[in-house]
C-alpha atoms as a PDB file:
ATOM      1  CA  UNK A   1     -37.664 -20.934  15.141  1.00  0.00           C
ATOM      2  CA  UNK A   2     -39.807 -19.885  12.367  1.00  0.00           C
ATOM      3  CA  UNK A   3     -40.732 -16.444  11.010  1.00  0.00           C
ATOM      4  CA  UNK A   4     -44.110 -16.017  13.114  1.00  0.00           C
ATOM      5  CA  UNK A   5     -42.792 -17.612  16.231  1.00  0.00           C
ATOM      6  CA  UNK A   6     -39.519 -15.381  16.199  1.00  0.00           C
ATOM      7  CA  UNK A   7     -42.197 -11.959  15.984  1.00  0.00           C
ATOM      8  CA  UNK A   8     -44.409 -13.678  18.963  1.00  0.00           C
ATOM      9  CA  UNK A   9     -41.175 -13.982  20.596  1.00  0.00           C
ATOM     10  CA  UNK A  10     -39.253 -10.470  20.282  1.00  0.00           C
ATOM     11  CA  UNK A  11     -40.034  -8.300  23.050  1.00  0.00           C
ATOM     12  CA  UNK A  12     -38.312  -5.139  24.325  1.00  0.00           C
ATOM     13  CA  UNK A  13     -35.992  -5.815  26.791  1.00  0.00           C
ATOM     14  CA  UNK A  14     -34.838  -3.362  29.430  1.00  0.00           C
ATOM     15  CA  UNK A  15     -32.686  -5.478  31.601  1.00  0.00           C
ATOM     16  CA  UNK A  16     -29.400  -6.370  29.805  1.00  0.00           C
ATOM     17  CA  UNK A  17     -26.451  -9.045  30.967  1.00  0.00           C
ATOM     18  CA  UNK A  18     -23.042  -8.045  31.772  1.00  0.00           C
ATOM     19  CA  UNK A  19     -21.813 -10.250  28.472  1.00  0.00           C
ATOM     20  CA  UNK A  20     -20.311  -8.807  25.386  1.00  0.00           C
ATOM     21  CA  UNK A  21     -22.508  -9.625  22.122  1.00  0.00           C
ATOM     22  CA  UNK A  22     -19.872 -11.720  19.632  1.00  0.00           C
ATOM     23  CA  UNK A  23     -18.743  -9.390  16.303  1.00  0.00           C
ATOM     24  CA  UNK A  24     -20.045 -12.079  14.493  1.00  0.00           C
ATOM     25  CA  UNK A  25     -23.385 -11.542  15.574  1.00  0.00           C
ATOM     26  CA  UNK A  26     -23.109  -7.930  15.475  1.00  0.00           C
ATOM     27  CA  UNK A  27     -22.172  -8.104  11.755  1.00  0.00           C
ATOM     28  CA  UNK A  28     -24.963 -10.513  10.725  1.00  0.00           C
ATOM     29  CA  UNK A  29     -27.857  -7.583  12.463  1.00  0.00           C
ATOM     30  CA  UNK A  30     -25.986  -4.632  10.739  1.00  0.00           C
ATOM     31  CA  UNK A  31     -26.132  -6.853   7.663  1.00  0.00           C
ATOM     32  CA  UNK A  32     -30.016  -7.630   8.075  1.00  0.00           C
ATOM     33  CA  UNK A  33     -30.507  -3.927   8.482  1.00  0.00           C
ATOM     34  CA  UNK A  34     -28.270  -3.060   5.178  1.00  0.00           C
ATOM     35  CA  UNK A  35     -30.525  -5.851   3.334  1.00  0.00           C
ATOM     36  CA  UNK A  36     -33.857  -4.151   4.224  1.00  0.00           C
ATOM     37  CA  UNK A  37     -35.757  -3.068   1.298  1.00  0.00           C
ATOM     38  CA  UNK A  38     -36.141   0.755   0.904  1.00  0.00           C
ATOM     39  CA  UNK A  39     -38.178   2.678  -1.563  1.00  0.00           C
ATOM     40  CA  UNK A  40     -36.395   2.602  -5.474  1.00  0.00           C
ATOM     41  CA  UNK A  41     -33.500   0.701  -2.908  1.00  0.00           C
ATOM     42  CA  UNK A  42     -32.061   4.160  -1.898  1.00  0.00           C
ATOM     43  CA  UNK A  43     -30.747   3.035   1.626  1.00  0.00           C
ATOM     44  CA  UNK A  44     -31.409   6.393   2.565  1.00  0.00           C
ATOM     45  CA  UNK A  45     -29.993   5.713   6.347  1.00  0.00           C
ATOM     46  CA  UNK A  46     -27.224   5.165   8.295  1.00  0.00           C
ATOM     47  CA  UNK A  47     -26.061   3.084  11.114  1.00  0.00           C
ATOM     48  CA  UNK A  48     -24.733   4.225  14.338  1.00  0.00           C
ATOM     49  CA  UNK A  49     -22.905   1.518  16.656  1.00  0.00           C
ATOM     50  CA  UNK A  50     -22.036   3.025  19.974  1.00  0.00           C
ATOM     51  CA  UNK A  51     -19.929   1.120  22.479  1.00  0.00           C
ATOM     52  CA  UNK A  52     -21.592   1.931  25.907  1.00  0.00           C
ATOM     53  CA  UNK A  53     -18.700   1.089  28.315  1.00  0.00           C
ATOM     54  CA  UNK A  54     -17.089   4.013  29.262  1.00  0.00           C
ATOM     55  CA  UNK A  55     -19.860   6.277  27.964  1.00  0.00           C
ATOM     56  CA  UNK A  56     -22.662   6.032  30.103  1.00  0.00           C
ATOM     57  CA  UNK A  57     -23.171   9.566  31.372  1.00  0.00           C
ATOM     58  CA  UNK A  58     -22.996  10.792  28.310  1.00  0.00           C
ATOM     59  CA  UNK A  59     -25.377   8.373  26.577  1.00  0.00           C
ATOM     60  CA  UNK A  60     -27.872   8.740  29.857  1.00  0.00           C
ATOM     61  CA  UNK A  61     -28.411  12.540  28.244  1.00  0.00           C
ATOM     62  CA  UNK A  62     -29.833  10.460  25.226  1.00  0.00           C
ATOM     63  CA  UNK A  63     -32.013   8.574  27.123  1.00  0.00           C
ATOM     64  CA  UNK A  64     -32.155   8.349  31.066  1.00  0.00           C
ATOM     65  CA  UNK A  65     -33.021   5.193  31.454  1.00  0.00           C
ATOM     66  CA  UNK A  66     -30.534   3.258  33.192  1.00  0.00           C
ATOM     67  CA  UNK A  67     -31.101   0.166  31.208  1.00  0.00           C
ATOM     68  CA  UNK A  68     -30.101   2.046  27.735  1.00  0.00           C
ATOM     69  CA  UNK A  69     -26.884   2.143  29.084  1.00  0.00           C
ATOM     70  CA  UNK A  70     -26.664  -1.897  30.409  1.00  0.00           C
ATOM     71  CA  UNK A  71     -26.221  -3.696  26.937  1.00  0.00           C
ATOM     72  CA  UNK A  72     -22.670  -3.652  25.526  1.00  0.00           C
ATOM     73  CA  UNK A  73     -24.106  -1.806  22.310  1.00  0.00           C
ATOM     74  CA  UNK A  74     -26.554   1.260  21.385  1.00  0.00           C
ATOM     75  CA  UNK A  75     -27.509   1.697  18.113  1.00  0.00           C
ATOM     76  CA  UNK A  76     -29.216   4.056  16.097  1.00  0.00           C
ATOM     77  CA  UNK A  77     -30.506   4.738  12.979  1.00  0.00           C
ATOM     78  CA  UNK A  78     -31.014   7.947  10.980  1.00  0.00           C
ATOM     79  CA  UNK A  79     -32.670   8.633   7.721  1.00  0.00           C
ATOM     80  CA  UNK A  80     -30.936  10.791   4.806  1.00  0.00           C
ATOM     81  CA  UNK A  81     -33.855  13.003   3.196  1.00  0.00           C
ATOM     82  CA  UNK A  82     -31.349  13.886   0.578  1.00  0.00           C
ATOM     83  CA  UNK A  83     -31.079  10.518  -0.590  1.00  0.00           C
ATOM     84  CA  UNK A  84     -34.598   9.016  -0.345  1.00  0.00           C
ATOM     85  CA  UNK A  85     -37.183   8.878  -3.328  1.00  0.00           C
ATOM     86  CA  UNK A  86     -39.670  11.150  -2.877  1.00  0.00           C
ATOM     87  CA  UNK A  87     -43.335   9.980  -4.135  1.00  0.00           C
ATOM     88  CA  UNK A  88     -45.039  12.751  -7.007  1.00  0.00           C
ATOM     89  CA  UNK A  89     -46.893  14.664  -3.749  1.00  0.00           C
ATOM     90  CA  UNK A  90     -43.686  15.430  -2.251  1.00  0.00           C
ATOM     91  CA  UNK A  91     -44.179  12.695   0.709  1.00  0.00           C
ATOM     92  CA  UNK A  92     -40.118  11.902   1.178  1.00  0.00           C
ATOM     93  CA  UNK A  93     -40.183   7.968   1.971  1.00  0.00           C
ATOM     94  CA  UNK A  94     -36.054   8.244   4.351  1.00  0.00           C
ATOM     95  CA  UNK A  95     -37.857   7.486   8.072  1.00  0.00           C
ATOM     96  CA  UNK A  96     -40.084   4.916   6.469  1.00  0.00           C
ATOM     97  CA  UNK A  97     -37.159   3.192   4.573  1.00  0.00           C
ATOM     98  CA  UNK A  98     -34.851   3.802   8.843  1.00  0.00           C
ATOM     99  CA  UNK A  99     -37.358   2.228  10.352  1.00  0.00           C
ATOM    100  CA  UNK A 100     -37.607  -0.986   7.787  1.00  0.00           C
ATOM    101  CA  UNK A 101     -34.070  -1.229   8.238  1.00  0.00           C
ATOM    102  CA  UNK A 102     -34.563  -0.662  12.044  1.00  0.00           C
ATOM    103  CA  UNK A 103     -36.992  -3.592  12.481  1.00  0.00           C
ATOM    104  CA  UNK A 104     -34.753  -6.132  10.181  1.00  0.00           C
ATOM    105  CA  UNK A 105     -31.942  -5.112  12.806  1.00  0.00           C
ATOM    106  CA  UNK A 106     -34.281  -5.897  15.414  1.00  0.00           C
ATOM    107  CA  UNK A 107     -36.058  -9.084  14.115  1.00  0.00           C
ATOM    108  CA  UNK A 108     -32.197 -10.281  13.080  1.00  0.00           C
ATOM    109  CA  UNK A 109     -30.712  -9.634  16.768  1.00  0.00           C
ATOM    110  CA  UNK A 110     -34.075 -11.904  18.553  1.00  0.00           C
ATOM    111  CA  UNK A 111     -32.996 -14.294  16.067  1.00  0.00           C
ATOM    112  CA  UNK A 112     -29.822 -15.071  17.603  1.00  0.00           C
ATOM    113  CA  UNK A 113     -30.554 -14.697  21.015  1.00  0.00           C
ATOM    114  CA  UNK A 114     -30.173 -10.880  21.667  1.00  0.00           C
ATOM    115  CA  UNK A 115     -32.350  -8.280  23.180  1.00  0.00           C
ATOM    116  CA  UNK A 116     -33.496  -4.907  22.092  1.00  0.00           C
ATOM    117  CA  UNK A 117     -36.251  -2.280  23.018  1.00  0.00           C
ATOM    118  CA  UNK A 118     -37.128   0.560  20.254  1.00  0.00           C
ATOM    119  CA  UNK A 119     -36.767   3.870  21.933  1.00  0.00           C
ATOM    120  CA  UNK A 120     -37.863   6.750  20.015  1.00  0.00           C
ATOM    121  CA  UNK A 121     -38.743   8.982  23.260  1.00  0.00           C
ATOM    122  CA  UNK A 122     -34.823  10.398  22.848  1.00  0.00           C
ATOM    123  CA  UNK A 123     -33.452  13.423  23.060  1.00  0.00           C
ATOM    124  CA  UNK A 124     -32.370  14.676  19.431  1.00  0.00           C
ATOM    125  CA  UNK A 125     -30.301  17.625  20.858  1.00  0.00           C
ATOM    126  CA  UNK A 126     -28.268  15.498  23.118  1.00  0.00           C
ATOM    127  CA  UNK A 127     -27.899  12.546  20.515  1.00  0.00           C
ATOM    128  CA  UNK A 128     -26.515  15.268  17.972  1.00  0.00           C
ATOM    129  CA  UNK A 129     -24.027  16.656  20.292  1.00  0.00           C
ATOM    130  CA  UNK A 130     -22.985  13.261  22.163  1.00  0.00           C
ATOM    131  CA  UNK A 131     -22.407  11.674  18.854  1.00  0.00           C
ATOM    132  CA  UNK A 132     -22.131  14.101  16.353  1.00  0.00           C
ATOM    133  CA  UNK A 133     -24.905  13.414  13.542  1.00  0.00           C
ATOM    134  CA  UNK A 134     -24.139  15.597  10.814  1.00  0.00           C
ATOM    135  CA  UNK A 135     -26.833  18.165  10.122  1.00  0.00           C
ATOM    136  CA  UNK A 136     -28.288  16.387   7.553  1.00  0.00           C
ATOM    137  CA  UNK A 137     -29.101  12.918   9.162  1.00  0.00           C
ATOM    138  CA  UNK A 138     -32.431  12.735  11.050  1.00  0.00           C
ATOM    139  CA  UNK A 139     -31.804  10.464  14.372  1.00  0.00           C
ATOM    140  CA  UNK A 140     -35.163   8.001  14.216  1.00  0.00           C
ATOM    141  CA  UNK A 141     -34.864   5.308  16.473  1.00  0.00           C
ATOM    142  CA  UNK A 142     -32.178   4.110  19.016  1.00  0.00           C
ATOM    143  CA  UNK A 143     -32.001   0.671  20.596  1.00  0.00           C
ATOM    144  CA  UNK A 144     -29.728  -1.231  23.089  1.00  0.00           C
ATOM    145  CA  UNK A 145     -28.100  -4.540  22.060  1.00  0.00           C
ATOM    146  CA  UNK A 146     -26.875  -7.008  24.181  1.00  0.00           C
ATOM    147  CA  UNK A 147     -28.221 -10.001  25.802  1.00  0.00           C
ATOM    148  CA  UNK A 148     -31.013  -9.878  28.087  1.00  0.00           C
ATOM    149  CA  UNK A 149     -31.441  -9.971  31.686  1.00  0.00           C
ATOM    150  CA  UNK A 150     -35.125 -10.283  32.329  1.00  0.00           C
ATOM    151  CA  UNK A 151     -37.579 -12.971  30.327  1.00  0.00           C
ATOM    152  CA  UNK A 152     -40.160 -12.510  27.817  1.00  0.00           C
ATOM    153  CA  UNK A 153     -43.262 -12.319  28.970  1.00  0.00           C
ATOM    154  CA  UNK A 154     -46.619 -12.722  26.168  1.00  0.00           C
ATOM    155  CA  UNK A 155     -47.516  -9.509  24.709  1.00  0.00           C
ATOM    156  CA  UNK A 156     -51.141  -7.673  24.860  1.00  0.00           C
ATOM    157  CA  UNK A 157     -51.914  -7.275  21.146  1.00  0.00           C
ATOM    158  CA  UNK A 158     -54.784  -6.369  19.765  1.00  0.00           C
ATOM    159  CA  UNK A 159     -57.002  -8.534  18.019  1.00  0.00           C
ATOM    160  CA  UNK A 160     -56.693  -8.563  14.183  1.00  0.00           C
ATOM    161  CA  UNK A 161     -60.172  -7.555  13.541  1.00  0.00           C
ATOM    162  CA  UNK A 162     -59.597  -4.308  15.540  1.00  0.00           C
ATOM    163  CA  UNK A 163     -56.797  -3.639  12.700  1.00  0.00           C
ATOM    164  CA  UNK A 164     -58.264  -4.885   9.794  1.00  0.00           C
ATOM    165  CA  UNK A 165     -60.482  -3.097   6.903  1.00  0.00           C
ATOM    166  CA  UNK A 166     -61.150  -5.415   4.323  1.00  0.00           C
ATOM    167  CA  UNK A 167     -62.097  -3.535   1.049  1.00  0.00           C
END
């Protein structure tokens, strides 16, 4: 599928099959997200993979949702203020560059047949203690990855002219 079809296509899933996702493909989305551009290509993020089986209560304090917990996969994505470039007014660029990297890992998992949904309605407290982020890391965005259940449906978008300001 082509670049424009694959973005009409992606959609947030929140049903997920009881089927393991193949390492192979898990490697190729961690590797989209590690290729993302960043600002001055800091890579000021890190990737959390979380195997669900086994951990659902605890994940569930993350996010309640009982399809967060379905896919075989959760993974997250924090941004490193320390090691981000910073633009001259201070403006530090680390959840900008998380959530690039975030929607490569995304785009790259509808590519080979996976499902995902952006949740960013978590709870940092619980994330912290359930998988022990280090101080430092900012939790961003988490996502479940695994192969969906339910069927994409078209998406409400809004037209471009409602969007656009052409200068």
């Amino acid at each position: 599928m082509d670049f424009l079809e694959l973005i009409e296509k992606r959609y947030s899933v929140r049903a997920f099959q009881d089927r393991p996702v193949e390492e192979t493909k898990l490697q190729k989305i961690l590797e989209a997200a590690r290729l993302a551009p960043t600002a001055a290509n800091r890579q000021p993020f890190r990737l959390l993979v979380v195997a669900t089986r086994g951990r659902e209560e605890a994940l569930r304090r993350i996010y309640s949702r009982d399809w967060f917990v379905q896919a075989p996969y959760i993974i997250g994505i924090c941004a490193v203020a320390s090691e981000a470039w910073v633009r001259r007014d201070g403006r530090n660029y680390a959840v900008v560059d998380a959530t690039i990297a975030m929607d490569h890992l995304i785009l790259a998992a509808a590519n080979l047949g996976l499902g995902t949904c952006w949740v960013a309605a978590f709870d940092e407290k619980a994330a912290r203690e359930v998988l022990a982020i280090p101080a430092e890391w900012d939790p961003v965005a988490f996502t479940p990855l695994g192969y969906p259940a339910d069927e994409w449906k078209p998406k409400k978008r809004r037209p471009l002219s409602d969007v656009l300001k052409k200068i």
